[in-house]
C-alpha atoms as a PDB file:
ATOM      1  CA  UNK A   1     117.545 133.948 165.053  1.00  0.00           C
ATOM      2  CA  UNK A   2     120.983 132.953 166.164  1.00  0.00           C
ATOM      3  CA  UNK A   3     124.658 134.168 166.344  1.00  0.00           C
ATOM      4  CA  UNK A   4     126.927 131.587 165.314  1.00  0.00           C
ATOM      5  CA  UNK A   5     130.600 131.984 166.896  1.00  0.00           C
ATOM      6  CA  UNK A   6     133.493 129.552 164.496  1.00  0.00           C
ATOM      7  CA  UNK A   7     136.832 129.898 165.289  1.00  0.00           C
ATOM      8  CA  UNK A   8     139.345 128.724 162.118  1.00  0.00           C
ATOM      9  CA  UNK A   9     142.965 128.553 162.291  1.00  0.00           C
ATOM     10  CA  UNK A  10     144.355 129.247 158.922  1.00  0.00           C
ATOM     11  CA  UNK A  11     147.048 127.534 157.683  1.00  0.00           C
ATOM     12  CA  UNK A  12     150.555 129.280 156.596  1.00  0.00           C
ATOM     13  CA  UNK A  13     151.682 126.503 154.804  1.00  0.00           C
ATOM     14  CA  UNK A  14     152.478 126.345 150.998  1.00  0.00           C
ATOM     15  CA  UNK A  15     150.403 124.625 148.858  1.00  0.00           C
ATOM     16  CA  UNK A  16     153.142 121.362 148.178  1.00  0.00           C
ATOM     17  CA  UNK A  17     153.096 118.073 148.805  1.00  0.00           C
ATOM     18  CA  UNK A  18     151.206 116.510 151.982  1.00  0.00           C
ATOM     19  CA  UNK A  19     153.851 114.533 154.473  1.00  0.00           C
ATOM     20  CA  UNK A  20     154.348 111.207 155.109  1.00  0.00           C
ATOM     21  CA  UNK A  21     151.471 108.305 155.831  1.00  0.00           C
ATOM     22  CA  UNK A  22     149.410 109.685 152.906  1.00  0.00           C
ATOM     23  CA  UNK A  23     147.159 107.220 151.209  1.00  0.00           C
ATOM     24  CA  UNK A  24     145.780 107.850 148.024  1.00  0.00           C
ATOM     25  CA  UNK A  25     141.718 107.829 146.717  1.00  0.00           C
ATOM     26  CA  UNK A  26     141.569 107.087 143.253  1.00  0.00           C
ATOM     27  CA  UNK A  27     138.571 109.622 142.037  1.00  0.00           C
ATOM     28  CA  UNK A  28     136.072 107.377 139.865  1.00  0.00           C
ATOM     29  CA  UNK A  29     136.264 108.119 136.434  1.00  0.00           C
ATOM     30  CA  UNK A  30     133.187 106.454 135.256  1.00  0.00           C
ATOM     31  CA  UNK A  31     131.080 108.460 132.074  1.00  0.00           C
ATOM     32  CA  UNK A  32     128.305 108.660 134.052  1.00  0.00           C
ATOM     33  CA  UNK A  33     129.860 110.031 137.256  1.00  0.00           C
ATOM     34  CA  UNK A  34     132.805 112.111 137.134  1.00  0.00           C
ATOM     35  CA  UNK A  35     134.626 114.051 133.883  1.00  0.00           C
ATOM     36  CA  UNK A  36     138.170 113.501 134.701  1.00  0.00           C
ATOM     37  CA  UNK A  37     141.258 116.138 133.538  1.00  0.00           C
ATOM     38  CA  UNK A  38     143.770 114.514 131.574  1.00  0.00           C
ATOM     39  CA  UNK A  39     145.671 117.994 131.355  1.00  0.00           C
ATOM     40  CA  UNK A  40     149.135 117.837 133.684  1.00  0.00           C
ATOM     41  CA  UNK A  41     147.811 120.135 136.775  1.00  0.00           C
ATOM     42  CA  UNK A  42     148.779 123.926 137.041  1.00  0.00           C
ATOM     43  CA  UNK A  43     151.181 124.762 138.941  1.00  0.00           C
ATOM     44  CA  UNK A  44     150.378 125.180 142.347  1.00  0.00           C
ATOM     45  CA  UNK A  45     148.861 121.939 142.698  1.00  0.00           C
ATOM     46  CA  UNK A  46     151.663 119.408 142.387  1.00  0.00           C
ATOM     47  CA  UNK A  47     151.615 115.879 142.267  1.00  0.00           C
ATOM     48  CA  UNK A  48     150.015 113.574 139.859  1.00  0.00           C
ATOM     49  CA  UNK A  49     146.775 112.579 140.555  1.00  0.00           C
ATOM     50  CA  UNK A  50     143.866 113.852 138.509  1.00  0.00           C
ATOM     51  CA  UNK A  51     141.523 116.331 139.148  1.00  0.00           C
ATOM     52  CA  UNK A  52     137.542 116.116 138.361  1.00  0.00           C
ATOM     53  CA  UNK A  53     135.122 118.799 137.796  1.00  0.00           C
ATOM     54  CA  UNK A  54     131.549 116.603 138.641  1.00  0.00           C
ATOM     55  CA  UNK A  55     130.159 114.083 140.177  1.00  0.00           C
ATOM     56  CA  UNK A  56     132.354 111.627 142.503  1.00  0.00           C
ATOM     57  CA  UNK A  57     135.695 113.402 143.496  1.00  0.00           C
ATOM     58  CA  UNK A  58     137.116 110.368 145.847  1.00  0.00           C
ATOM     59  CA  UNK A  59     135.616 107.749 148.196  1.00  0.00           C
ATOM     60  CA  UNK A  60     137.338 105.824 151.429  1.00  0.00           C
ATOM     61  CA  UNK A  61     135.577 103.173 153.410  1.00  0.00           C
ATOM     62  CA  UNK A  62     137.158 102.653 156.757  1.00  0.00           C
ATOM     63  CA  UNK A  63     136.537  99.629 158.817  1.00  0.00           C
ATOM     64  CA  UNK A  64     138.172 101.033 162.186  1.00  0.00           C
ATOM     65  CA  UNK A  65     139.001 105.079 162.958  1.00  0.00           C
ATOM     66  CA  UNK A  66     139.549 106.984 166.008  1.00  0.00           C
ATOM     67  CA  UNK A  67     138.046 110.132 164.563  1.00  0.00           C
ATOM     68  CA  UNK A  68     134.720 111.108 165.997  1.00  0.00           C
ATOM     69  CA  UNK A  69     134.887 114.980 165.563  1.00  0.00           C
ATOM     70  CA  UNK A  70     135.257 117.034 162.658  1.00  0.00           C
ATOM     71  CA  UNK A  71     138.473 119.712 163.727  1.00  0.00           C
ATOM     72  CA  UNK A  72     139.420 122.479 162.508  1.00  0.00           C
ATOM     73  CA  UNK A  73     139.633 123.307 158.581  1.00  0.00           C
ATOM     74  CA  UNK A  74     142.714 125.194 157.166  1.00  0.00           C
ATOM     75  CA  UNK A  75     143.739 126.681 153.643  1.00  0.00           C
ATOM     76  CA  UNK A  76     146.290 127.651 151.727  1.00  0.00           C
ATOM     77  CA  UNK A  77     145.692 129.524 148.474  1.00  0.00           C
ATOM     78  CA  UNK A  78     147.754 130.753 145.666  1.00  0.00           C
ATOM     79  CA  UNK A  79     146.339 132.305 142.296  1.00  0.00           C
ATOM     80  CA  UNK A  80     145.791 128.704 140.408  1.00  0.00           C
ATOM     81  CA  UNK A  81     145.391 126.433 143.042  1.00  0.00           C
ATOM     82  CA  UNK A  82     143.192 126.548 146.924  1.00  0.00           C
ATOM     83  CA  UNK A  83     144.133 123.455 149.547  1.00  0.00           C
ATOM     84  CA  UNK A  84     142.083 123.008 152.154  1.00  0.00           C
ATOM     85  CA  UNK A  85     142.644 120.461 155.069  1.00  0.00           C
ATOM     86  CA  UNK A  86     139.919 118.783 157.200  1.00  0.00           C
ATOM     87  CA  UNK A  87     141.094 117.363 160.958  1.00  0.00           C
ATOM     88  CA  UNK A  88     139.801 114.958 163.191  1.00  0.00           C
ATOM     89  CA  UNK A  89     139.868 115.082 166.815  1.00  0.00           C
ATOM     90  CA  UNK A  90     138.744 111.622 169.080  1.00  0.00           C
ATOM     91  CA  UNK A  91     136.226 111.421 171.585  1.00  0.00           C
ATOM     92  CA  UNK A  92     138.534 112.896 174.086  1.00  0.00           C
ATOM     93  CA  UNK A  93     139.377 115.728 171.460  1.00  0.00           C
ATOM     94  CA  UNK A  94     143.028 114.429 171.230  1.00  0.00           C
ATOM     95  CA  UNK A  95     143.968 114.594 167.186  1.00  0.00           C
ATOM     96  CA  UNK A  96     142.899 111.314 165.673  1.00  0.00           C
ATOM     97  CA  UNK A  97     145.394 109.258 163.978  1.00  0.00           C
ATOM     98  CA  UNK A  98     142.847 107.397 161.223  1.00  0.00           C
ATOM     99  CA  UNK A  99     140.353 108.941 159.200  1.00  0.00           C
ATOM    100  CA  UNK A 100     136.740 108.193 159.370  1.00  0.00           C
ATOM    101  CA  UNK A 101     134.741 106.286 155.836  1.00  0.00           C
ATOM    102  CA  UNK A 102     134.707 109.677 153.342  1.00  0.00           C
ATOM    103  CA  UNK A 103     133.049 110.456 150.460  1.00  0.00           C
ATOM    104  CA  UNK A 104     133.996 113.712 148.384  1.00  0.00           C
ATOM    105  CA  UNK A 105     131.186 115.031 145.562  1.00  0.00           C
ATOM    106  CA  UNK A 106     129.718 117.615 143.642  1.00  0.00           C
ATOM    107  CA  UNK A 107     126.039 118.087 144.222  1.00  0.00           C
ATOM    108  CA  UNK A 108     124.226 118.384 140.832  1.00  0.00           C
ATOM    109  CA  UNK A 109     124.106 122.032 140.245  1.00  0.00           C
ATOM    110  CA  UNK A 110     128.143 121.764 140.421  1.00  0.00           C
ATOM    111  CA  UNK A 111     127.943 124.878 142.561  1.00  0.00           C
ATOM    112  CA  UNK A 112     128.987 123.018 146.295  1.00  0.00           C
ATOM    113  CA  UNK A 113     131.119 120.328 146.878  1.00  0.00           C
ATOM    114  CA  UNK A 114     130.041 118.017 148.895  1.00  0.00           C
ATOM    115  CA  UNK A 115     132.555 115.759 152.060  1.00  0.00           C
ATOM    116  CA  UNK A 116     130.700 113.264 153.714  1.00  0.00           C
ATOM    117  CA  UNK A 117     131.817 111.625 157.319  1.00  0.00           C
ATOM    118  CA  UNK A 118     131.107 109.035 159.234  1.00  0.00           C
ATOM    119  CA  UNK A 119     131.833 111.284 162.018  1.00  0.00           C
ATOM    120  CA  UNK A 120     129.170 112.485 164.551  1.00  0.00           C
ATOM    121  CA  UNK A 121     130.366 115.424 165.831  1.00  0.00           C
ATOM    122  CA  UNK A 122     132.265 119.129 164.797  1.00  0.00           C
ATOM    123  CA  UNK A 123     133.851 121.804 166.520  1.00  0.00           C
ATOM    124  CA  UNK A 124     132.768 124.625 164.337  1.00  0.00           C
ATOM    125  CA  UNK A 125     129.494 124.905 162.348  1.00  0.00           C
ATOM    126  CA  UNK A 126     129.938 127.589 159.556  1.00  0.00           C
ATOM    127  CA  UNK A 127     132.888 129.783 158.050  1.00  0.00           C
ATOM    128  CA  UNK A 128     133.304 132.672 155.746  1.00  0.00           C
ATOM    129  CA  UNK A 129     136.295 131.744 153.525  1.00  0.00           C
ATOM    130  CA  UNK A 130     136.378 134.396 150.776  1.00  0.00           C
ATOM    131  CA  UNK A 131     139.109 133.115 148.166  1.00  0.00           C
ATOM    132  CA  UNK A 132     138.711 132.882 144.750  1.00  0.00           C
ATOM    133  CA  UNK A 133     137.144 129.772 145.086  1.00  0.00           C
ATOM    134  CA  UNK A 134     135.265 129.291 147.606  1.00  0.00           C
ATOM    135  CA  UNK A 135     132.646 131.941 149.615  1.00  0.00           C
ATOM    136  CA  UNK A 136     131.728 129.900 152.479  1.00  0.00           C
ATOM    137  CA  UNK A 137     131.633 126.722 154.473  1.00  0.00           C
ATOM    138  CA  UNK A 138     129.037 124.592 156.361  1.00  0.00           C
ATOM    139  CA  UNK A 139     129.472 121.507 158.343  1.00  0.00           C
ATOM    140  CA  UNK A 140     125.714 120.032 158.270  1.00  0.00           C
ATOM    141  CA  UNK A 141     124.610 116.911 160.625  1.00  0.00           C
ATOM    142  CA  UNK A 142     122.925 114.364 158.380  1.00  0.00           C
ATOM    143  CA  UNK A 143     119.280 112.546 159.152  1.00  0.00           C
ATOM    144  CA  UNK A 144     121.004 109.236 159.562  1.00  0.00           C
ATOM    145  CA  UNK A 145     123.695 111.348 162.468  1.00  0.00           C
ATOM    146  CA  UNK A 146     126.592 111.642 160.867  1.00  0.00           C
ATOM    147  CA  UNK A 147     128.505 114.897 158.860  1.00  0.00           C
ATOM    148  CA  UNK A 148     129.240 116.649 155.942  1.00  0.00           C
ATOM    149  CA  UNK A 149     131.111 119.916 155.104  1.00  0.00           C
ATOM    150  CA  UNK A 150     129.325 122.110 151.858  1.00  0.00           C
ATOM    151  CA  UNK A 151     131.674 124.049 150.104  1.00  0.00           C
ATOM    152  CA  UNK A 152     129.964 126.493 148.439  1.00  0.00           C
ATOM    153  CA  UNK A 153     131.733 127.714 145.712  1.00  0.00           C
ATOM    154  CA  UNK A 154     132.372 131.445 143.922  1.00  0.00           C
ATOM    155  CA  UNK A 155     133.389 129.756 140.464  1.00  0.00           C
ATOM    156  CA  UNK A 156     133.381 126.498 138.373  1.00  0.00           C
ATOM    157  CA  UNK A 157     136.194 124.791 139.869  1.00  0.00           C
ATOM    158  CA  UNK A 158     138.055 120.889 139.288  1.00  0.00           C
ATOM    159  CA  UNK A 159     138.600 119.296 142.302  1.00  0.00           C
ATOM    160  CA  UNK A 160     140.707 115.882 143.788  1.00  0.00           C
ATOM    161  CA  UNK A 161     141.047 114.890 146.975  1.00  0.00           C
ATOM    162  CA  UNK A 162     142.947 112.261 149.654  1.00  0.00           C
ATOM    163  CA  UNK A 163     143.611 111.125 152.998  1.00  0.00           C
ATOM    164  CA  UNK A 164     146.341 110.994 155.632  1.00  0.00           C
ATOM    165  CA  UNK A 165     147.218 109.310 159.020  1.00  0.00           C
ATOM    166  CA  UNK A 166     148.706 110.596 161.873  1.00  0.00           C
ATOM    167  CA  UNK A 167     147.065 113.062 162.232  1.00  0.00           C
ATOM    168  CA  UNK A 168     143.781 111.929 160.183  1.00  0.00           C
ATOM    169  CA  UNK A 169     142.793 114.546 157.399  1.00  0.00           C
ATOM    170  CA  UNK A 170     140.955 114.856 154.295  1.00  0.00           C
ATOM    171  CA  UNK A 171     143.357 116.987 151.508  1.00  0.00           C
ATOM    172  CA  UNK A 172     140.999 119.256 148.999  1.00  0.00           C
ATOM    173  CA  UNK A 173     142.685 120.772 146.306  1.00  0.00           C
ATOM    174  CA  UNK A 174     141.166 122.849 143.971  1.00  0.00           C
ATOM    175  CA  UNK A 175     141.787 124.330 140.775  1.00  0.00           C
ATOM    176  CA  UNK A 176     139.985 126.668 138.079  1.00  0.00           C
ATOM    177  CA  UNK A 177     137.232 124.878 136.565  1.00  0.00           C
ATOM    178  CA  UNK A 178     135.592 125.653 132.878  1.00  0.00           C
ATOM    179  CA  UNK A 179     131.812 125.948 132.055  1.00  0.00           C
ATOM    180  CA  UNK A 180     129.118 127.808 134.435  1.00  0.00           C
ATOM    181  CA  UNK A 181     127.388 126.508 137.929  1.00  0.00           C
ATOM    182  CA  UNK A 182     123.887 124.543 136.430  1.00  0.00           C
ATOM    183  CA  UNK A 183     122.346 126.298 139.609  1.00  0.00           C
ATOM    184  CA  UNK A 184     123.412 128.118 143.055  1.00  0.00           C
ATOM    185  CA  UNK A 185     122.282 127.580 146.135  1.00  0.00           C
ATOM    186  CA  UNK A 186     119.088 129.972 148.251  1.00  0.00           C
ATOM    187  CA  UNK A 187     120.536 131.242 151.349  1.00  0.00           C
ATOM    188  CA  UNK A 188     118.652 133.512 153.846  1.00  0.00           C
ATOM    189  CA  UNK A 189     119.187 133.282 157.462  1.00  0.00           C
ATOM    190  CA  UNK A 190     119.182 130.507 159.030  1.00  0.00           C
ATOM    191  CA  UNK A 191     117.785 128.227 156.136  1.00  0.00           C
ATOM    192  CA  UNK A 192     119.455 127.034 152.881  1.00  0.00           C
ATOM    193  CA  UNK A 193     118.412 125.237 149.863  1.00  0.00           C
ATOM    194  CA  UNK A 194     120.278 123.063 147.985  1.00  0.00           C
ATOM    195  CA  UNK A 195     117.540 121.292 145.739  1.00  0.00           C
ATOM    196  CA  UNK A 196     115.619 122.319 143.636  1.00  0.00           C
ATOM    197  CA  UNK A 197     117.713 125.625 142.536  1.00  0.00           C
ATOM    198  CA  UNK A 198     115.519 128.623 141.734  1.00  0.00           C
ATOM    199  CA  UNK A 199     114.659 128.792 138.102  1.00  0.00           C
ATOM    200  CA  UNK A 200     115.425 125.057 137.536  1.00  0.00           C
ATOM    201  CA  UNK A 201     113.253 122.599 135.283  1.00  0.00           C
ATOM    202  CA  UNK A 202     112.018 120.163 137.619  1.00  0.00           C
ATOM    203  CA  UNK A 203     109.869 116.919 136.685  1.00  0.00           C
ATOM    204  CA  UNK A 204     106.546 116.557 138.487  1.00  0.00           C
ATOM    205  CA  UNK A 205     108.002 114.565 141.419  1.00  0.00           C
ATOM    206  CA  UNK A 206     111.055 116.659 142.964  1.00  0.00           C
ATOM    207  CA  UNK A 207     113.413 116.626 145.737  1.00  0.00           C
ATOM    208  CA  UNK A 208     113.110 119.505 148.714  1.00  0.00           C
ATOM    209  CA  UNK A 209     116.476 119.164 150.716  1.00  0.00           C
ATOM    210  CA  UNK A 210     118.780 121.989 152.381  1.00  0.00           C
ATOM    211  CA  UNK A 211     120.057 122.651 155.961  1.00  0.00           C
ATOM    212  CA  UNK A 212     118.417 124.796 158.723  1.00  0.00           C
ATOM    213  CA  UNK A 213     119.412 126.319 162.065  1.00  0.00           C
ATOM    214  CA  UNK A 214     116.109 126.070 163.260  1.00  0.00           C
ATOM    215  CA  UNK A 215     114.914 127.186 166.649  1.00  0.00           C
ATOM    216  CA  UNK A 216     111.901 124.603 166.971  1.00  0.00           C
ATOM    217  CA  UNK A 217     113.347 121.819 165.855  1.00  0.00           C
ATOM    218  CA  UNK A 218     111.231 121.799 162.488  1.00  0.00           C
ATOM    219  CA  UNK A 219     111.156 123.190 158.843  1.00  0.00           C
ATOM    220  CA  UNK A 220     108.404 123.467 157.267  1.00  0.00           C
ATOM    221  CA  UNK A 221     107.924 122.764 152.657  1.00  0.00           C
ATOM    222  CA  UNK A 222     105.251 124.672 151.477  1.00  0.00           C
ATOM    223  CA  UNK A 223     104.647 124.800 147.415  1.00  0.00           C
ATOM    224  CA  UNK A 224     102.296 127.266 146.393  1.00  0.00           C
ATOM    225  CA  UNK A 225     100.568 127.594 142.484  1.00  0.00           C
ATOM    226  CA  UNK A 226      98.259 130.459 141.003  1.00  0.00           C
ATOM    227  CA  UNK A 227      98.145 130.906 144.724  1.00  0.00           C
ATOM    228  CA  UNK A 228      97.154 128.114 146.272  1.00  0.00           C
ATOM    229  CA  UNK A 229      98.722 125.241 148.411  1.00  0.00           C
ATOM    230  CA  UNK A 230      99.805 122.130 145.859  1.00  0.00           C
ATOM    231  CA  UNK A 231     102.269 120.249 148.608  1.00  0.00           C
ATOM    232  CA  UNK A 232     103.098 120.934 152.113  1.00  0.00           C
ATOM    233  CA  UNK A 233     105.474 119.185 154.598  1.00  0.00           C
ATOM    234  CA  UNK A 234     106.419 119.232 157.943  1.00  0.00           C
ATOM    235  CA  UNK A 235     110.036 117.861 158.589  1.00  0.00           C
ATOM    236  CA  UNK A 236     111.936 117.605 162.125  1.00  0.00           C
ATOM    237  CA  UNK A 237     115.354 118.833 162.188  1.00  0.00           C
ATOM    238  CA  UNK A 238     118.617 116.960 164.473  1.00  0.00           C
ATOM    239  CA  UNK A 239     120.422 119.336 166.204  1.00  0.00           C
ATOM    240  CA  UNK A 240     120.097 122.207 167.890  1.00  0.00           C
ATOM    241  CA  UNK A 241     119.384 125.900 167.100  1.00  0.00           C
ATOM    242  CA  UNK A 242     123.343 126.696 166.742  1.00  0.00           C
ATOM    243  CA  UNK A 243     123.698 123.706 164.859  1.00  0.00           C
ATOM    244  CA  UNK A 244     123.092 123.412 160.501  1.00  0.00           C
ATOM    245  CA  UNK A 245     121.090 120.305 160.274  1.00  0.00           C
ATOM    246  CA  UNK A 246     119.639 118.660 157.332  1.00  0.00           C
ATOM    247  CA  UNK A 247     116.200 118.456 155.476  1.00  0.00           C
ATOM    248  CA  UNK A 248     114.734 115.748 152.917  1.00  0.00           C
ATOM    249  CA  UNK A 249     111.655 115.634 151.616  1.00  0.00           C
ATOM    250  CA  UNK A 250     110.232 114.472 148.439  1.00  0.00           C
ATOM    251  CA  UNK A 251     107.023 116.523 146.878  1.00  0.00           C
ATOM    252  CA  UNK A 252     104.678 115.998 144.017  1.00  0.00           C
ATOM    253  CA  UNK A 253     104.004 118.853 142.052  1.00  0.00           C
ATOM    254  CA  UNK A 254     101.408 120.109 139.368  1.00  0.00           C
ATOM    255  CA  UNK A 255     102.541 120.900 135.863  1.00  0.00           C
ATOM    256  CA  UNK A 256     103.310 124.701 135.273  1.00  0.00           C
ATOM    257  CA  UNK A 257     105.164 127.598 137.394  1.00  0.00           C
ATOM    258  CA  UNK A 258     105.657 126.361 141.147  1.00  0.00           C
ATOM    259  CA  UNK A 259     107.512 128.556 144.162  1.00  0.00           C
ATOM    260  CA  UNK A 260     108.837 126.068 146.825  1.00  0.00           C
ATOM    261  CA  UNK A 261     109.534 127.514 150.290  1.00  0.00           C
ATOM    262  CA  UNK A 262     111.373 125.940 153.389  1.00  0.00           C
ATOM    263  CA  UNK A 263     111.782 127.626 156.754  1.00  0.00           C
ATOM    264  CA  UNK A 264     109.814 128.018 159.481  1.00  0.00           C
ATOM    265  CA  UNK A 265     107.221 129.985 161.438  1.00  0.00           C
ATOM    266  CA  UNK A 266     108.645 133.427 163.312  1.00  0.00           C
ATOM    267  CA  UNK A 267     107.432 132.850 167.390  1.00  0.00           C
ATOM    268  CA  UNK A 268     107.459 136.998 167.679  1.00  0.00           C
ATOM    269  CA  UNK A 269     104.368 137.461 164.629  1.00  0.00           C
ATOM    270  CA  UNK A 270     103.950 134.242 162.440  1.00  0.00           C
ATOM    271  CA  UNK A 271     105.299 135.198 159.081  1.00  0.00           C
ATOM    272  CA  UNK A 272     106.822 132.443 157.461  1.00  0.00           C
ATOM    273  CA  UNK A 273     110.986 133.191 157.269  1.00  0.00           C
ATOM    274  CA  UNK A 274     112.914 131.130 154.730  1.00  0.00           C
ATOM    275  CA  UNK A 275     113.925 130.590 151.478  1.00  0.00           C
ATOM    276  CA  UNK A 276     111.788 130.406 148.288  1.00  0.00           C
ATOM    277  CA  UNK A 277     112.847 129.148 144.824  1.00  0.00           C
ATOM    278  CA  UNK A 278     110.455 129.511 141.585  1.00  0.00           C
ATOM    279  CA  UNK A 279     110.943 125.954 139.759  1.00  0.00           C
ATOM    280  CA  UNK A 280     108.962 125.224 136.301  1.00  0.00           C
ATOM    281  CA  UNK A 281     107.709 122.255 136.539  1.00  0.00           C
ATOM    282  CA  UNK A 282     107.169 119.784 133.335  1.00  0.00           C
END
């Protein structure tokens, strides 16, 4: 449906300390949102703040930034520990100097992590990382026009991050996790799923939500039961068909074994092209 072109420039820099102008994001370390490491950090990943391995990683409201374009993202690796670094560019596409507001979480199924922008705009869309940590990337416009970067991940990982100035950048580092992904995303083409995850336990009112490429500007939700239709949806897509744009919807469901689909209609003979998940619903 499309061919997606991302260049990357990938970083030869050892995974050490980040320079000067660094500020620091104190990850939450509420119960109910984030389990935090007291363990000293491999090495690898120096320095002393802590890493966390769900929910809320690190939050930063800004009240003014120059950044209004998501750059180029760069790595380092070594065996125990994977930094990845997140630009900014300004309107002009000089380097910005201030980050943007940031928000850095694990979706539920601990399987992507999740860094929000208040930034409107990127200069790549997707990229195939392949390290031990992480398979691939996706930088997704939001429903409400802003941006956020999946990390979809190849094992349970912890994670902290931070900010710099001059030039702006969000810091990820990441380290080996314990425990197993509650889920994985459903990825086929130009469509993924985030929610639900196929073979999850759902309640009778669930969340649909993903990203699409999508060439008409709409995905369609179907949820089918014993065959039949039990919730349908028809959702417009920002963007355009080289861009990953997001999805919402909410559906209500009957009680027993549901498939969900999202995707949309092929133009060239009508069959439906997408992803499906199987969800038990309770």
């Amino acid at each position: 449906m499309r061919v997606v072109t991302a260049v990357i420039l990938l970083a030869l820099v050892a995974c050490g300390p980040a320079g000067q102008g660094e500020m620091t994001a104190v990850p939450t370390t509420a119960a109910s949102t984030a389990t935090t490491s007291t363990t000293t950090p491999v090495a690898g990943c120096p320095e002393s703040l802590d890493f966390v391995q769900e929910g809320r990683v690190m939050g930063l409201e800004q009240l003014e930034s120059d950044s209004a374009i998501v750059g180029l993202i760069t790595w380092t690796e070594s065996p125990l520990c994977e930094r990845f670094e997140i630009g900014f560019e300004t309107v002009q596409g000089a380097p910005a100097t201030t980050p943007p507001d940031v928000r850095v979480q694990f979706i539920p199924t601990l399987q992507v992590i999740r860094v929000h922008f208040g930034s409107d705009g990127s200069v790549l869309h997707e990229q195939t990382v392949e390290t031990a940590f992480v398979d691939r990337l996706f930088v997704v416009h939001k429903l409400d026009g802003s941006t956020f970067v999946d990390f979809h991940l190849r094992q349970p990982v912890r994670a902290r991050a931070r900010v710099s100035n001059s030039p702006a950048k969000v810091v990820l580092d990441l380290q080996p996790g314990t425990g197993a992904f509650d889920g994985t995303a459903a990825i086929a083409g130009d469509v993924i799923m985030t929610s639900p995850s196929d073979g999850a336990s759902t309640s009778t009112n669930i969340e649909v939500s993903g990203y699409a490429m999508s060439a008409t500007g709409a995905v369609t939700v179907i949820a089918t039961a014993d065959g039949r239709v039990v919730a349908e949806a028809t959702l417009e897509v920002g963007g355009d068909s080289s861009e990953w744009s997001e999805y919402r919807t909410r559906l209500t469901l009957p009680v027993g074994t549901t498939t969900v689909f999202a995707g949309e209609t092929s133009p060239v003979d009508g069959r439906l092209e997408g992803v499906t998940v199987g969800v038990e619903v309770r």
